[in-house]
N, C-alpha and C. Protein backbone atom coordinates (compact mmCIF):
# COMPACT_ATOMS: atom_id res chain seq x y z
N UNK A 1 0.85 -1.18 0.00
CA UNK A 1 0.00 0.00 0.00
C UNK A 1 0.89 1.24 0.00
N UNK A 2 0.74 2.03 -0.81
CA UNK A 2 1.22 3.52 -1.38
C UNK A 2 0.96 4.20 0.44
N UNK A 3 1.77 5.33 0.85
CA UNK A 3 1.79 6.46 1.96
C UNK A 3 0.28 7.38 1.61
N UNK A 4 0.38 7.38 -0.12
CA UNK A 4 -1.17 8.11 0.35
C UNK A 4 -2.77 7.10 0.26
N UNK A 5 -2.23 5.83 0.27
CA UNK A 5 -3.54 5.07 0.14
C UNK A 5 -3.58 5.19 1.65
N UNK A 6 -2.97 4.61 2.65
CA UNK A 6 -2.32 4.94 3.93
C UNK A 6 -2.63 6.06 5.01
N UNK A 7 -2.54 7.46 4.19
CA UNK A 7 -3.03 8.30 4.50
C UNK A 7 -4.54 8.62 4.57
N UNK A 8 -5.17 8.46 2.91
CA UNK A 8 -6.72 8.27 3.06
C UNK A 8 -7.39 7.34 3.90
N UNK A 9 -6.91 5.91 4.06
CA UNK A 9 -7.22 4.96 5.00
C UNK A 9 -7.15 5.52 6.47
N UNK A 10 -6.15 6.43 6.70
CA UNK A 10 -6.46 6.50 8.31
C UNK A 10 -7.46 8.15 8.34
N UNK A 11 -7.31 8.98 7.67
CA UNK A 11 -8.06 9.93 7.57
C UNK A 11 -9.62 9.32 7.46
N UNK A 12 -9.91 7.72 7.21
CA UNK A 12 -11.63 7.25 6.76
C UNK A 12 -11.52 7.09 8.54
N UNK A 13 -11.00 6.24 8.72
CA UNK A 13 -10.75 6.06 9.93
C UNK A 13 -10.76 6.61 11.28
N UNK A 14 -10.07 8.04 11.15
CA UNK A 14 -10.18 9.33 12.17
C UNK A 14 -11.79 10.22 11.68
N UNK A 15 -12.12 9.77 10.68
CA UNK A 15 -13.63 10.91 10.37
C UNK A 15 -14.66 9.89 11.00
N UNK A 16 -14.50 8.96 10.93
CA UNK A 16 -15.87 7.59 11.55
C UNK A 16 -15.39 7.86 13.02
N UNK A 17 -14.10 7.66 13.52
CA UNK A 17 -14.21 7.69 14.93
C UNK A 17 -14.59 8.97 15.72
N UNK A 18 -14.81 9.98 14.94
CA UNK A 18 -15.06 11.34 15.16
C UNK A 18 -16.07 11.80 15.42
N UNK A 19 -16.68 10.87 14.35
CA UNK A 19 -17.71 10.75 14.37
C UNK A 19 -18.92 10.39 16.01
N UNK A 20 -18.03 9.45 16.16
CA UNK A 20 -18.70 8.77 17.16
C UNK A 20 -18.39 9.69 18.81
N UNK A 21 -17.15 10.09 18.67
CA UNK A 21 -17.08 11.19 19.91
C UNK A 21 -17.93 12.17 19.62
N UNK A 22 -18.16 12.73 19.03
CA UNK A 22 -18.61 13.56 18.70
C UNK A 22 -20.55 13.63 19.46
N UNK A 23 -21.27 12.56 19.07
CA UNK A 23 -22.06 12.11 19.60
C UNK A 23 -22.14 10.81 21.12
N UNK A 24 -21.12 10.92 21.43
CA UNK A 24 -20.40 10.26 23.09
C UNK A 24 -19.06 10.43 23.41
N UNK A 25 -19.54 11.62 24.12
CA UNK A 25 -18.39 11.96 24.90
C UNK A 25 -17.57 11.25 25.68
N UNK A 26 -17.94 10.17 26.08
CA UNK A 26 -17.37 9.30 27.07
C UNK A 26 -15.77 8.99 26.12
N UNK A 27 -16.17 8.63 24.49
CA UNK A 27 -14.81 8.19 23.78
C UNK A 27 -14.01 8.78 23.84
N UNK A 28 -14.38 10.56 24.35
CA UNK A 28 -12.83 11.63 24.49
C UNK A 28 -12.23 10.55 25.25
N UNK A 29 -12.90 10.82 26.84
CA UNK A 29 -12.10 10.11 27.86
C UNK A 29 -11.60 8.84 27.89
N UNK A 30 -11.95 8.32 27.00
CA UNK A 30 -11.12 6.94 26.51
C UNK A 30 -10.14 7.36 25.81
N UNK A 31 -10.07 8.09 24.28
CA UNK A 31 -8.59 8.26 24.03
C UNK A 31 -7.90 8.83 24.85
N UNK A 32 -8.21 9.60 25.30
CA UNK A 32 -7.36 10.29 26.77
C UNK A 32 -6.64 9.61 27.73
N UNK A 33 -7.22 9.06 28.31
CA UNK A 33 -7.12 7.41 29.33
C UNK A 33 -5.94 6.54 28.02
N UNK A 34 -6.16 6.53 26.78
CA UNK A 34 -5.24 5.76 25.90
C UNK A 34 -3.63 6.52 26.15
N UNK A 35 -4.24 8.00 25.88
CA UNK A 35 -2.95 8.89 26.18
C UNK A 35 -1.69 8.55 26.64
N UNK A 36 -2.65 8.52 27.96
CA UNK A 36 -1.92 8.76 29.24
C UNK A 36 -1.56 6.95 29.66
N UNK A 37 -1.87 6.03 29.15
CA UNK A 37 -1.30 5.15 29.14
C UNK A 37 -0.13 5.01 28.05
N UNK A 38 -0.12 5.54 27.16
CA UNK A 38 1.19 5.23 26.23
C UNK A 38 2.24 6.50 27.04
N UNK A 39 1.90 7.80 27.38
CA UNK A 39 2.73 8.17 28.00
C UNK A 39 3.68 7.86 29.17
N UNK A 40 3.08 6.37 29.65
CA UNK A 40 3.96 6.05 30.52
C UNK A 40 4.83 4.30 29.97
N UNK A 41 4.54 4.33 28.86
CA UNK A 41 5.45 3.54 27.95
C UNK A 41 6.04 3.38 26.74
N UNK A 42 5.49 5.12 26.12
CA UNK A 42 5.96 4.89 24.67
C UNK A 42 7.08 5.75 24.42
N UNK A 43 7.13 6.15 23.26
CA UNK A 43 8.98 7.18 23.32
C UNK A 43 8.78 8.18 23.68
N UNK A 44 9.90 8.77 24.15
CA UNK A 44 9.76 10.10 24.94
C UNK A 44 9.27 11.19 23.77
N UNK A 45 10.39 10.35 22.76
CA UNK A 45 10.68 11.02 20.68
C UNK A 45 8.91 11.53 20.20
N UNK A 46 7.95 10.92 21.02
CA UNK A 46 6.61 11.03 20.04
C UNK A 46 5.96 11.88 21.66
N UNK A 47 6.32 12.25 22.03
CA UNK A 47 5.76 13.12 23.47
C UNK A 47 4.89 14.01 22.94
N UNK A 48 5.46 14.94 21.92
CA UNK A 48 5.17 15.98 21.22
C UNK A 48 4.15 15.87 20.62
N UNK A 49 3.70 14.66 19.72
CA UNK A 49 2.77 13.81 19.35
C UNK A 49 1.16 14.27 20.18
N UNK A 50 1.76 13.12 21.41
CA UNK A 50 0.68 13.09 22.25
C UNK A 50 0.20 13.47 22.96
N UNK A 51 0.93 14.99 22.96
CA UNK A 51 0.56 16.19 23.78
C UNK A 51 -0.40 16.70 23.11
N UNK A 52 -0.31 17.13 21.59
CA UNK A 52 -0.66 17.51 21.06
C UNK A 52 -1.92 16.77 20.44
N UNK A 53 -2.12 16.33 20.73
CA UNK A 53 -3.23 15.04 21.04
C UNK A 53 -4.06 15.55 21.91
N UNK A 54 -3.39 15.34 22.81
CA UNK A 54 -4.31 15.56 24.63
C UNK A 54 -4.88 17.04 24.38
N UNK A 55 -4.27 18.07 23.93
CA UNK A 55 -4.94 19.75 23.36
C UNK A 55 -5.69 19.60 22.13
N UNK A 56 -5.94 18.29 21.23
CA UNK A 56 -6.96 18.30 20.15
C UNK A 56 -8.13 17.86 20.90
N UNK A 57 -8.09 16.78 21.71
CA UNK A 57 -9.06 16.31 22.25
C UNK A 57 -9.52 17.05 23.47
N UNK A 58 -8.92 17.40 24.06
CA UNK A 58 -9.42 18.50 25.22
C UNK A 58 -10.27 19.94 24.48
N UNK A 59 -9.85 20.37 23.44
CA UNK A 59 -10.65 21.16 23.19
C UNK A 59 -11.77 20.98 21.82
N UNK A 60 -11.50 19.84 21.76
CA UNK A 60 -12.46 19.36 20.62
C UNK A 60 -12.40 19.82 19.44
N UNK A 61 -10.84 19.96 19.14
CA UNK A 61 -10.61 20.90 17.37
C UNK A 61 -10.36 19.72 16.69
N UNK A 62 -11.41 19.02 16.00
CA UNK A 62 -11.53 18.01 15.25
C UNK A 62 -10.74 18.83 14.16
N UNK A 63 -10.91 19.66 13.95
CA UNK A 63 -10.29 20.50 12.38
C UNK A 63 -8.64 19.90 12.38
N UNK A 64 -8.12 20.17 12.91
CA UNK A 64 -6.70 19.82 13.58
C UNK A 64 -6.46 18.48 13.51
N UNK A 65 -6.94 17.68 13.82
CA UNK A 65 -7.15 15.98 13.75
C UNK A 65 -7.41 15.47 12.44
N UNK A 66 -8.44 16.18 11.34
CA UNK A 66 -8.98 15.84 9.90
C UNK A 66 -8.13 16.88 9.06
N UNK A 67 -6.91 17.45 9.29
CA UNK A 67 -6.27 18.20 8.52
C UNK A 67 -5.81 17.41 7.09
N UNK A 68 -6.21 17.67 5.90
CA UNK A 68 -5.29 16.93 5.22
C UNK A 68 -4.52 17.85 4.95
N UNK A 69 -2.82 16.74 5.71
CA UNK A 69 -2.08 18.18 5.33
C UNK A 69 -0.56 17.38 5.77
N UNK A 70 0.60 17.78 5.68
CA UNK A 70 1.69 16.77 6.41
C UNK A 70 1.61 16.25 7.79
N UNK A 71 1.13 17.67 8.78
CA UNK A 71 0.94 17.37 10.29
C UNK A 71 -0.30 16.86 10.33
N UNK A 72 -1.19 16.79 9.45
CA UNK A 72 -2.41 15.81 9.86
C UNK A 72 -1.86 14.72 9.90
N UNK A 73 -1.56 14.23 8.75
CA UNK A 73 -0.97 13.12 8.57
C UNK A 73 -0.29 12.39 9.72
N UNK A 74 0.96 13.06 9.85
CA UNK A 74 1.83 12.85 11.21
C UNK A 74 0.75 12.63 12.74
N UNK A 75 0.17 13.06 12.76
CA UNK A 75 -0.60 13.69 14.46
C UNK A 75 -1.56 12.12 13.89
N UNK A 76 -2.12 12.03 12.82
CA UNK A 76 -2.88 10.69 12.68
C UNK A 76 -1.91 9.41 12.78
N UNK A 77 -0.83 9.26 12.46
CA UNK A 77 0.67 7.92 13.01
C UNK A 77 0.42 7.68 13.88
N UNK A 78 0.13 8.68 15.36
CA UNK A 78 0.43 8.89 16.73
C UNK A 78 -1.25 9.22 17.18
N UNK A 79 -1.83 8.57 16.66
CA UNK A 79 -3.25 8.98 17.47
C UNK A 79 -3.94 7.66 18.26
N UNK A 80 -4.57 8.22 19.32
CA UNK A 80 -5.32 6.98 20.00
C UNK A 80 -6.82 7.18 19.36
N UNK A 81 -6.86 8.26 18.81
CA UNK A 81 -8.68 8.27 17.85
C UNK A 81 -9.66 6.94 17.58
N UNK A 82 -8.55 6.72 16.52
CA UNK A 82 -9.14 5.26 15.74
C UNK A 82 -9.13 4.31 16.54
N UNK A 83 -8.55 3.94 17.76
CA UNK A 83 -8.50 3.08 19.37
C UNK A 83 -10.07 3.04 19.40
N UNK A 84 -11.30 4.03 19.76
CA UNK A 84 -12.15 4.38 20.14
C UNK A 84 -13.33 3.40 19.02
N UNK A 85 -13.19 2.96 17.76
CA UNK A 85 -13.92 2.68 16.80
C UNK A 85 -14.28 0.98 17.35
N UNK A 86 -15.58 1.00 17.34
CA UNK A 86 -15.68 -0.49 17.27
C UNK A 86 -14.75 -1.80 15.96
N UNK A 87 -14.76 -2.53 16.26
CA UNK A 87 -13.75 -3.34 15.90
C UNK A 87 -14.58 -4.08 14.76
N UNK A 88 -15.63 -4.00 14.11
CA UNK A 88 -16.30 -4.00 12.81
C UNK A 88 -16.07 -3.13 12.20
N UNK A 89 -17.05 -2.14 12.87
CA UNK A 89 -16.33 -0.60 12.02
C UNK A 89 -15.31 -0.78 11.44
N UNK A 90 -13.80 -0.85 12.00
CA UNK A 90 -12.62 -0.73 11.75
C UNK A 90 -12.85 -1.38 10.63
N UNK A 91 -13.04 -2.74 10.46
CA UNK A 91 -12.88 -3.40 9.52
C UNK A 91 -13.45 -2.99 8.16
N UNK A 92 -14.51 -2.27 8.50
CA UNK A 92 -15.53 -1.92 7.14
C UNK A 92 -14.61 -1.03 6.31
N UNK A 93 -13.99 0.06 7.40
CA UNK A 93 -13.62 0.85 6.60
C UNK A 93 -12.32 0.41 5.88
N UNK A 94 -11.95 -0.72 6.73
CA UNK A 94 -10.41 -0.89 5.88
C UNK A 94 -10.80 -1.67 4.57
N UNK A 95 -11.72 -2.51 4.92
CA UNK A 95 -12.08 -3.45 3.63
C UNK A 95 -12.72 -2.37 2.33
N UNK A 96 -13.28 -1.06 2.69
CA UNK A 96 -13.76 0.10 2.17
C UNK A 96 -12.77 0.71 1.10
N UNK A 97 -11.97 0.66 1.76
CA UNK A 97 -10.21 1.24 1.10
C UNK A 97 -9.40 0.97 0.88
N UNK A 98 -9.87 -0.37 0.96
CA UNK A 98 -8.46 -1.45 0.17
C UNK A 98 -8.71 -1.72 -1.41
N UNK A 99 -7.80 -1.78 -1.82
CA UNK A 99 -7.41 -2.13 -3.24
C UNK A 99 -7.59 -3.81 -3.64
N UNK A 100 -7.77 -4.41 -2.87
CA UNK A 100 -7.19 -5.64 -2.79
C UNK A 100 -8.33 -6.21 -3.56
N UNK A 101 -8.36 -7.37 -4.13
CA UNK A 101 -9.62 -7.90 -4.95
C UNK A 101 -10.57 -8.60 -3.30
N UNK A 102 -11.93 -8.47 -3.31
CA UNK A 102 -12.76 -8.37 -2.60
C UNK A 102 -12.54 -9.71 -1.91
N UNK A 103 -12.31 -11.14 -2.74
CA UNK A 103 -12.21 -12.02 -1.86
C UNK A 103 -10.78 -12.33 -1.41
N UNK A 104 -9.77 -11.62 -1.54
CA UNK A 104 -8.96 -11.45 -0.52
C UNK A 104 -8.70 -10.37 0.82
N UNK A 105 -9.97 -9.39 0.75
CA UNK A 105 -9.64 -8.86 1.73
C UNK A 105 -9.99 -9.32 3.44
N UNK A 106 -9.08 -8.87 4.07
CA UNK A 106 -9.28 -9.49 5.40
C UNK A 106 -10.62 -9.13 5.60
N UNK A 107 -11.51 -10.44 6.71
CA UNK A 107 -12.65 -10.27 6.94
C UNK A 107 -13.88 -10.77 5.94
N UNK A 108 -13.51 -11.24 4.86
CA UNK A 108 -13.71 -11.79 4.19
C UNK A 108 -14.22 -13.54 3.92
């Protein structure tokens, strides 16, 4: 898979889970709670990341999160967003945006 099939795939991905905070709040506080658990095991190198995370989701600038743009991109690598999506979902959308001939895609 191409960086921008990659890119559109997690951008389907961050707009469905956005979706869903958006209408239950409770999922902020779950990626949040995701946060703050990788902050106490992931690289110090992606801190910046997930700070910047914790100020998208604290103030609810979805704009910032759905940027298509390099730092969208980047801030979507490092997101706990798509964490929040039921685990069908996930699948729909990947099977949604895959290239792959239909009866090989996972889930299938």
């Amino acid at each position: 898979m191409h960086h921008q099939e990659q890119d559109a795939r997690s951008l389907a991905l961050h707009t469905a889970a956005i979706e869903l905070m958006r209408a239950d709040e409770t999922l902020i506080e779950r990626a949040l709670d995701i946060l703050a658990r990788w902050d106490s095991q992931a690289s110090v190198r992606s801190k910046p990341l997930r700070d910047e995370w914790a100020r998208i989701l604290q103030a609810r600038d979805w704009a910032a999160a759905l940027s298509v743009s390099e730092r969208g991109n980047q801030l979507r690598q490092a997101s706990p967003v798509s964490c929040v999506l039921p685990h069908e979902r996930r699948w729909e959308i990947i099977r949604a945006t895959s290239k792959w001939p239909k009866e090989l895609r996972p889930g299938q």
